[in-house]
N, C-alpha and C. Protein backbone atom coordinates (compact mmCIF):
# COMPACT_ATOMS: atom_id res chain seq x y z
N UNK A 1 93.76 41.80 146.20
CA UNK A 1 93.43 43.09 145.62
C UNK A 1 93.41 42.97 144.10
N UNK A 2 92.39 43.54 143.78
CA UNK A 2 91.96 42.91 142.13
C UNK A 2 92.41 44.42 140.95
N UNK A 3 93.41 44.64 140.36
CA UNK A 3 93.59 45.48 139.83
C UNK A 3 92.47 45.93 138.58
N UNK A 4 91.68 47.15 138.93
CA UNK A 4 90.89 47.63 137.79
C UNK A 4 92.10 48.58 137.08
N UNK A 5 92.74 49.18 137.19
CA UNK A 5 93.03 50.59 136.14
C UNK A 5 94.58 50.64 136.50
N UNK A 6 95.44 50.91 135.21
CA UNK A 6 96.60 51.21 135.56
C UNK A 6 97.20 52.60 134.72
N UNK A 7 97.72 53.55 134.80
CA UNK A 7 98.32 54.26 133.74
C UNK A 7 99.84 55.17 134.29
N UNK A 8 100.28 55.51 133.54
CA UNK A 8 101.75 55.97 133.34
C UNK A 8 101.49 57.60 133.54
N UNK A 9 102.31 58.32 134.56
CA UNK A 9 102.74 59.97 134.70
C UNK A 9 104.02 60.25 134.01
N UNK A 10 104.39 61.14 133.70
CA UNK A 10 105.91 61.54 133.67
C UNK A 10 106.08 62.97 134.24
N UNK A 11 107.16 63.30 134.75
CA UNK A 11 108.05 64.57 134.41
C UNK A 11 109.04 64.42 134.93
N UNK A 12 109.99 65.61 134.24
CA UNK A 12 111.28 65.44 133.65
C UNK A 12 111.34 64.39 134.18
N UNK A 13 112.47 63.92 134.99
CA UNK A 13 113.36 62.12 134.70
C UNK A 13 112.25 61.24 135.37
N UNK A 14 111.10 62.01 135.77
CA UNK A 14 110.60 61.06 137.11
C UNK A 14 109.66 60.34 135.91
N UNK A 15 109.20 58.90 136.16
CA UNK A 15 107.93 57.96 135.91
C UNK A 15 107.18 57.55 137.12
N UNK A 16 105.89 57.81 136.80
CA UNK A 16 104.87 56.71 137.85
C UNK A 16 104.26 55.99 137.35
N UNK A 17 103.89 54.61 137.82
CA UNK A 17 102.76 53.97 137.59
C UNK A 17 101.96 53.92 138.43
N UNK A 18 100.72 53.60 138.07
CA UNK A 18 99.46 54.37 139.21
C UNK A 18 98.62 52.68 138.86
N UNK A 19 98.33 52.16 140.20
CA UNK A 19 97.35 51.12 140.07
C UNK A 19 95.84 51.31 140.94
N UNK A 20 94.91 51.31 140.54
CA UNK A 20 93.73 51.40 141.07
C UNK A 20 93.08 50.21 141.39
N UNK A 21 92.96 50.51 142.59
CA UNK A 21 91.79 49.25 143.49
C UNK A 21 90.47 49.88 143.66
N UNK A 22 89.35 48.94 143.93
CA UNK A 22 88.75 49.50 144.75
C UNK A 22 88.85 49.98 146.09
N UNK A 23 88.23 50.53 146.66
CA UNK A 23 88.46 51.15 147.96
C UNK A 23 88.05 49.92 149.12
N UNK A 24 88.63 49.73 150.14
CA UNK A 24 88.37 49.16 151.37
C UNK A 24 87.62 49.72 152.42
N UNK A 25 88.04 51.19 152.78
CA UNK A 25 87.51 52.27 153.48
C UNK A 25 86.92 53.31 153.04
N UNK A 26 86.69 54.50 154.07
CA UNK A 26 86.31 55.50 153.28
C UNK A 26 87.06 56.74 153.40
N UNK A 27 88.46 56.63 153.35
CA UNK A 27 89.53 57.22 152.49
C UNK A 27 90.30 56.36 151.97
N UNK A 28 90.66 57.35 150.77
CA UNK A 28 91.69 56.58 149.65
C UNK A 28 92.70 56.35 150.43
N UNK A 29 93.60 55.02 150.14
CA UNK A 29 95.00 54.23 150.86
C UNK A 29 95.79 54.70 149.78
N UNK A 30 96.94 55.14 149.37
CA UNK A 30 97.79 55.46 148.77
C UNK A 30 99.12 54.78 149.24
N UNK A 31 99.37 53.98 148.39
CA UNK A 31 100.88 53.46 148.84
C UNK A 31 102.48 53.47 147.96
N UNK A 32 103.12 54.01 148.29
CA UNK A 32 104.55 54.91 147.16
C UNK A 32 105.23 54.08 147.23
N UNK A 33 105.67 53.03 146.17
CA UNK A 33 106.80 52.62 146.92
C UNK A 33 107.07 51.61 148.26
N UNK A 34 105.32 51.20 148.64
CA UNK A 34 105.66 50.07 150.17
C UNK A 34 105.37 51.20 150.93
N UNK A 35 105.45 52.69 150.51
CA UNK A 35 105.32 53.35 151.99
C UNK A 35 104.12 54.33 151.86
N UNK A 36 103.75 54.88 152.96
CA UNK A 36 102.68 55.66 153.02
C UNK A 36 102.83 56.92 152.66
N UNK A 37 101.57 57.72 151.94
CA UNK A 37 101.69 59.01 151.37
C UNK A 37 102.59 60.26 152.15
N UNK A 38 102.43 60.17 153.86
CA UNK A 38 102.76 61.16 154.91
C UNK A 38 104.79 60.60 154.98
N UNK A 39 104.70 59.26 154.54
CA UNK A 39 106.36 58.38 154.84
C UNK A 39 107.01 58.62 153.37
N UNK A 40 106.69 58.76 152.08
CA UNK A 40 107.06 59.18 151.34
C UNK A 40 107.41 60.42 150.92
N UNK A 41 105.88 61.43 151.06
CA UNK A 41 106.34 63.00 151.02
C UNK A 41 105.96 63.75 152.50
N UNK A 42 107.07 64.21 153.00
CA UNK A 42 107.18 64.52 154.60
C UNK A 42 106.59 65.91 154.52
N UNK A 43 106.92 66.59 153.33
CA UNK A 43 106.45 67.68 153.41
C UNK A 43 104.92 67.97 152.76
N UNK A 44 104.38 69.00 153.03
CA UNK A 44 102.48 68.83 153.19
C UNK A 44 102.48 69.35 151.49
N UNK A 45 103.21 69.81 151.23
CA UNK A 45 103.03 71.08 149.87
C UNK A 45 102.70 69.85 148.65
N UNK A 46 103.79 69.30 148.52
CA UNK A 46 104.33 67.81 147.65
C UNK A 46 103.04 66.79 147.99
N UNK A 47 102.56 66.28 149.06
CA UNK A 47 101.55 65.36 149.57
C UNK A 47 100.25 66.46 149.27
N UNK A 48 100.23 67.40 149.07
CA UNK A 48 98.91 68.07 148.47
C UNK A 48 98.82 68.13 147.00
N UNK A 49 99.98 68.19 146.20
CA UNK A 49 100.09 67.42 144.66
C UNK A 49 99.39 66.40 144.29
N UNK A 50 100.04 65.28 145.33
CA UNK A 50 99.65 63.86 144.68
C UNK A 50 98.05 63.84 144.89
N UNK A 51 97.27 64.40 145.58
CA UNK A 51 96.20 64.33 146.36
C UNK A 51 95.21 65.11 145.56
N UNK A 52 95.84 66.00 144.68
CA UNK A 52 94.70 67.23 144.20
C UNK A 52 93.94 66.74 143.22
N UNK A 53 94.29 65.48 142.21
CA UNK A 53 93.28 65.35 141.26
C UNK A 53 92.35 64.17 142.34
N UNK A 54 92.53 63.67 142.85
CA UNK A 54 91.29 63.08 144.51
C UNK A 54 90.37 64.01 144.51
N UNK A 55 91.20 65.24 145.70
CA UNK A 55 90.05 66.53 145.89
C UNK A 55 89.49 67.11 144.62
N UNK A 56 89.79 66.73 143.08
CA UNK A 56 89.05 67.56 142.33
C UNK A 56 87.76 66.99 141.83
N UNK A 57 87.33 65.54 142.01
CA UNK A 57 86.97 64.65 141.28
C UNK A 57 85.99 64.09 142.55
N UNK A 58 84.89 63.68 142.57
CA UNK A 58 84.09 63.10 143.92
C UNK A 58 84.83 61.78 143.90
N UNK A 59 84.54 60.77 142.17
CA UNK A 59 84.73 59.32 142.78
C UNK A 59 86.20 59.26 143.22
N UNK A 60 86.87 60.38 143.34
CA UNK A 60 88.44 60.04 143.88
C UNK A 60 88.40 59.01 144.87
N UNK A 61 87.72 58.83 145.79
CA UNK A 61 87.98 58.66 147.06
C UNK A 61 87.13 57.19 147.14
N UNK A 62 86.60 56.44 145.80
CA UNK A 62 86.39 55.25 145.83
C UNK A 62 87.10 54.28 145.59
N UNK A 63 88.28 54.77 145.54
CA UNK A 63 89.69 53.85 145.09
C UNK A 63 90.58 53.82 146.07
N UNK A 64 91.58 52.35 146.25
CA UNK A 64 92.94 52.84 146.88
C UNK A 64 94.12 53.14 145.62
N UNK A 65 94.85 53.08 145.95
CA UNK A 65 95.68 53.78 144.92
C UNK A 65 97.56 53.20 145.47
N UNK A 66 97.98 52.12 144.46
CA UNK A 66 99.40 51.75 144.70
C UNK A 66 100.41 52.26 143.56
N UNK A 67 101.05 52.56 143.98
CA UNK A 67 102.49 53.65 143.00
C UNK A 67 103.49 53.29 143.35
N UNK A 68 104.50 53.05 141.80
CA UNK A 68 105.80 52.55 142.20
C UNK A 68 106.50 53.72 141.17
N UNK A 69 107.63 54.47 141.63
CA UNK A 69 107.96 55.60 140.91
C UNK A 69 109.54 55.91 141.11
N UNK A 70 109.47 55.88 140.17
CA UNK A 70 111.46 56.21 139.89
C UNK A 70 111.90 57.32 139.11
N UNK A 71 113.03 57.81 139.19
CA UNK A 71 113.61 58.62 138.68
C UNK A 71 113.48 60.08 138.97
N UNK A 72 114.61 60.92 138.72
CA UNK A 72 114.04 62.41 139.27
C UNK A 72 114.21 62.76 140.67
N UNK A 73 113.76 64.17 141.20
CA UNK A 73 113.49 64.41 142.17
C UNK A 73 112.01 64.12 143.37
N UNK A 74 112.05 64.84 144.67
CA UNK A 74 110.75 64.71 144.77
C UNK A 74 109.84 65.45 144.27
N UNK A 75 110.19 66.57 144.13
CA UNK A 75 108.77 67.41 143.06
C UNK A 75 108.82 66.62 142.27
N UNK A 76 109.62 66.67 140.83
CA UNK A 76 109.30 65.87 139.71
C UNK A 76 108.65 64.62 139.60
N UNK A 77 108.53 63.69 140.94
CA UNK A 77 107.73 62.14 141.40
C UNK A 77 106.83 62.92 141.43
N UNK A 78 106.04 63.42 142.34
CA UNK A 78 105.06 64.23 143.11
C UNK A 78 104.28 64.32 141.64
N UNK A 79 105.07 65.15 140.85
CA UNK A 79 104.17 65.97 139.70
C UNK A 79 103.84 64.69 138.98
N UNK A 80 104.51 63.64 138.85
CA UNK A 80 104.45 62.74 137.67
C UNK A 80 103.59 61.69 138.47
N UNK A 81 103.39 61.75 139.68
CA UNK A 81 102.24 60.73 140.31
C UNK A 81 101.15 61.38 140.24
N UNK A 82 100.61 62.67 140.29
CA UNK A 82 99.41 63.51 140.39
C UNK A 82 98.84 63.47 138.87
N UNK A 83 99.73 63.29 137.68
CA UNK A 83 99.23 62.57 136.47
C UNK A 83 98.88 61.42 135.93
N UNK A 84 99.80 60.64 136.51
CA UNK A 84 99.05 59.43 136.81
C UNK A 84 97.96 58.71 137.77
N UNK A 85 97.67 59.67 138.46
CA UNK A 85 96.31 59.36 139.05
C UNK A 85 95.20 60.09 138.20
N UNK A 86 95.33 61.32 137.80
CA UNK A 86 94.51 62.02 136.98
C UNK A 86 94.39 61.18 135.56
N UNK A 87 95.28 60.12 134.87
CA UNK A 87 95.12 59.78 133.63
C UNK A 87 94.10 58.30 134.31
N UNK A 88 94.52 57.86 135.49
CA UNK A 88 93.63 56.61 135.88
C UNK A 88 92.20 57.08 136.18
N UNK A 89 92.05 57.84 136.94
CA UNK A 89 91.08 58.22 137.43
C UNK A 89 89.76 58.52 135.79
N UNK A 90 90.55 59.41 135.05
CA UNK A 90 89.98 59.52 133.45
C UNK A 90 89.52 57.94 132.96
N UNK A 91 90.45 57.19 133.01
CA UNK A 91 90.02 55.88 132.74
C UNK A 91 88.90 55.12 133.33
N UNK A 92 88.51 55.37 134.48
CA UNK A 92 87.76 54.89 135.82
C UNK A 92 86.25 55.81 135.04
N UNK A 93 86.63 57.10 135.00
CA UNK A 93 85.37 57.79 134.52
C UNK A 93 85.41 58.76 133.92
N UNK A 94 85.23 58.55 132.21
CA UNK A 94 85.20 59.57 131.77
C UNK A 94 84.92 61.62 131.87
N UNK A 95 83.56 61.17 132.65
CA UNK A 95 82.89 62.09 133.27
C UNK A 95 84.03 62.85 133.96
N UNK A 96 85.10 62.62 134.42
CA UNK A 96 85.91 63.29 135.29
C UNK A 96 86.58 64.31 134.52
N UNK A 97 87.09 63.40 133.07
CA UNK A 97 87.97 64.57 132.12
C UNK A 97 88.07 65.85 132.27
N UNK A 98 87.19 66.68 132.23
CA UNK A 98 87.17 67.83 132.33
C UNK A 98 87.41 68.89 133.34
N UNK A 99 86.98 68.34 134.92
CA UNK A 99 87.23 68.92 136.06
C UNK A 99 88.87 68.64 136.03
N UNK A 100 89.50 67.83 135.50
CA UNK A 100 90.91 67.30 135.87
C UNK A 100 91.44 67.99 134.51
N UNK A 101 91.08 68.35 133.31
CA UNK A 101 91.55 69.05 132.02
C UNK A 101 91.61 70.30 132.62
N UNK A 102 90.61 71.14 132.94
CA UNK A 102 90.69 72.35 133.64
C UNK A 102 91.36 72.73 134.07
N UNK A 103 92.37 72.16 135.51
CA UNK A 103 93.08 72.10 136.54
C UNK A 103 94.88 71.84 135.89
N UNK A 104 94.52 71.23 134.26
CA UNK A 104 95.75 71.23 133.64
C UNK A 104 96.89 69.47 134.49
N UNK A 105 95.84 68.82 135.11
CA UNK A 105 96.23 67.39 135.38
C UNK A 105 97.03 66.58 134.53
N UNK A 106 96.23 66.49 133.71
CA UNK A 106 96.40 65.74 132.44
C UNK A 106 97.53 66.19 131.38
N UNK A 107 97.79 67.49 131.23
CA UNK A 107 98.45 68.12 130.63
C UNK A 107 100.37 67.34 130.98
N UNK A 108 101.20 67.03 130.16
CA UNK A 108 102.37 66.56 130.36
C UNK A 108 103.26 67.48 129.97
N UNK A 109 104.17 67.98 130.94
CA UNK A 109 104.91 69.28 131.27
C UNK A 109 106.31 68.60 130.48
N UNK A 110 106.03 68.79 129.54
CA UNK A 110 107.85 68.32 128.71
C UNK A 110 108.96 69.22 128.96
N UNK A 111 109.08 69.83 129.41
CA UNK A 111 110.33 70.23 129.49
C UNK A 111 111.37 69.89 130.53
N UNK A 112 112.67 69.65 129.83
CA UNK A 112 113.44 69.00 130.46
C UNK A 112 114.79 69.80 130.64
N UNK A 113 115.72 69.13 131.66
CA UNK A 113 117.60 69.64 131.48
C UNK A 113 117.89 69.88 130.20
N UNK A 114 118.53 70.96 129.88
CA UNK A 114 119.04 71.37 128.72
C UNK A 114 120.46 70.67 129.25
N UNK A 115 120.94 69.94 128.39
CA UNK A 115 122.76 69.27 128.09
C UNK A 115 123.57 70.36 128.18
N UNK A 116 124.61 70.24 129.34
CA UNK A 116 125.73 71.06 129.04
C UNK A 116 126.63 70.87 127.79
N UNK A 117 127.08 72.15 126.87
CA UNK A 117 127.73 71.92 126.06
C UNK A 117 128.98 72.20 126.33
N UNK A 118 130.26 71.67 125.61
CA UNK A 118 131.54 71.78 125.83
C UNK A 118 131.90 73.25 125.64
N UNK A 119 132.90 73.90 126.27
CA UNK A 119 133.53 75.32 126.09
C UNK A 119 132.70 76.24 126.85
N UNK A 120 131.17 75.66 127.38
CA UNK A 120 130.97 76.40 128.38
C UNK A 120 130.79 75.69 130.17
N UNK A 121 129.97 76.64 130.83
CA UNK A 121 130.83 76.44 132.48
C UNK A 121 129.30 75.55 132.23
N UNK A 122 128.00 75.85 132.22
CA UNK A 122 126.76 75.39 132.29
C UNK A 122 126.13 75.27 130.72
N UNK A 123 124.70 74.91 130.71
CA UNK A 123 124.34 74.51 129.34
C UNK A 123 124.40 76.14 128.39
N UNK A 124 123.86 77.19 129.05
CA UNK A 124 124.33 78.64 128.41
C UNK A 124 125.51 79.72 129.04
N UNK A 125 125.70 78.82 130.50
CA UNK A 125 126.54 80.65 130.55
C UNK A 125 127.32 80.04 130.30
N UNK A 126 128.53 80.83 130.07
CA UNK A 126 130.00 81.28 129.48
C UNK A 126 131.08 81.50 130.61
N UNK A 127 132.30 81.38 130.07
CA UNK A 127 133.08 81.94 130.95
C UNK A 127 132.97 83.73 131.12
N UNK A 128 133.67 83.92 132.19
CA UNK A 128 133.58 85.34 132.40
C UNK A 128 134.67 86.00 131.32
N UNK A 129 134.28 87.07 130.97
CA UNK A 129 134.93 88.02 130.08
C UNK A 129 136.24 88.70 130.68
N UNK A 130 137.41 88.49 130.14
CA UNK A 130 138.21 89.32 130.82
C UNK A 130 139.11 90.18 129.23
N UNK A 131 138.98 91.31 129.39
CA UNK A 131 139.56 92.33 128.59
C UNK A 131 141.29 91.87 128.61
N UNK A 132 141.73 91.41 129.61
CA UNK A 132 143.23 91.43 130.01
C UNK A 132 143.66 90.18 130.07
């Protein structure tokens, strides 16, 4: 398997790397991790993430697609693999930019855990107030 395209997702703690093949068949192979898209995210909501910049784009579906991804939860993987297919896919064909800019793909969602600070219970609340 001859690697054309590679690029980097994030959110919060999660990273992906996204490698692009050509395609073998005629659906995209997606592999997470050694495992399959349905063996990685069990649930349909999360496996319709990783999948949406595919359905937004025609040549989606001329590629397979291998991902190795750490950190975070599973939304936060999910979200940070669906950017890294959207930043590869951009690479693969310009022409795509825009249907995938639109959709806010591309866009990198920075926000992160706010640090708990000392003297309180969480990063803002407080202890409870007692008059007595």
């Amino acid at each position: 398997m001859e690697t054309i395209i590679n690029s980097v997702g994030r959110r919060k703690a999660a990273v992906a790397r996204v490698y692009l093949f050509k395609a073998k068949g005629t659906n995209p192979a997606i592999q997470i991790n050694g495992r399959t898209l349905e063996q990685y995210f069990p649930v349909k909501e999360l496996a319709a993430k990783v999948t949406d910049p595919i359905q937004t784009v025609e040549d989606g579906k001329n590629y397979d697609f291998k991902i190795t991804v750490s950190g975070g939860g599973l939304k936060g993987q999910a979200e940070a693999i669906r950017m890294g297919i959207a930043r590869a896919l951009v690479k693969g064909n310009a022409d795509d930019r825009k249907p995938l800019k639109d959709r806010k793909f591309l866009t990198r969602d920075s926000r992160e855990v706010e640090r708990k600070k000392f003297g309180l219970r969480k990063a803002r609340r407080s202890t409870q107030f007692s008059k007595r």
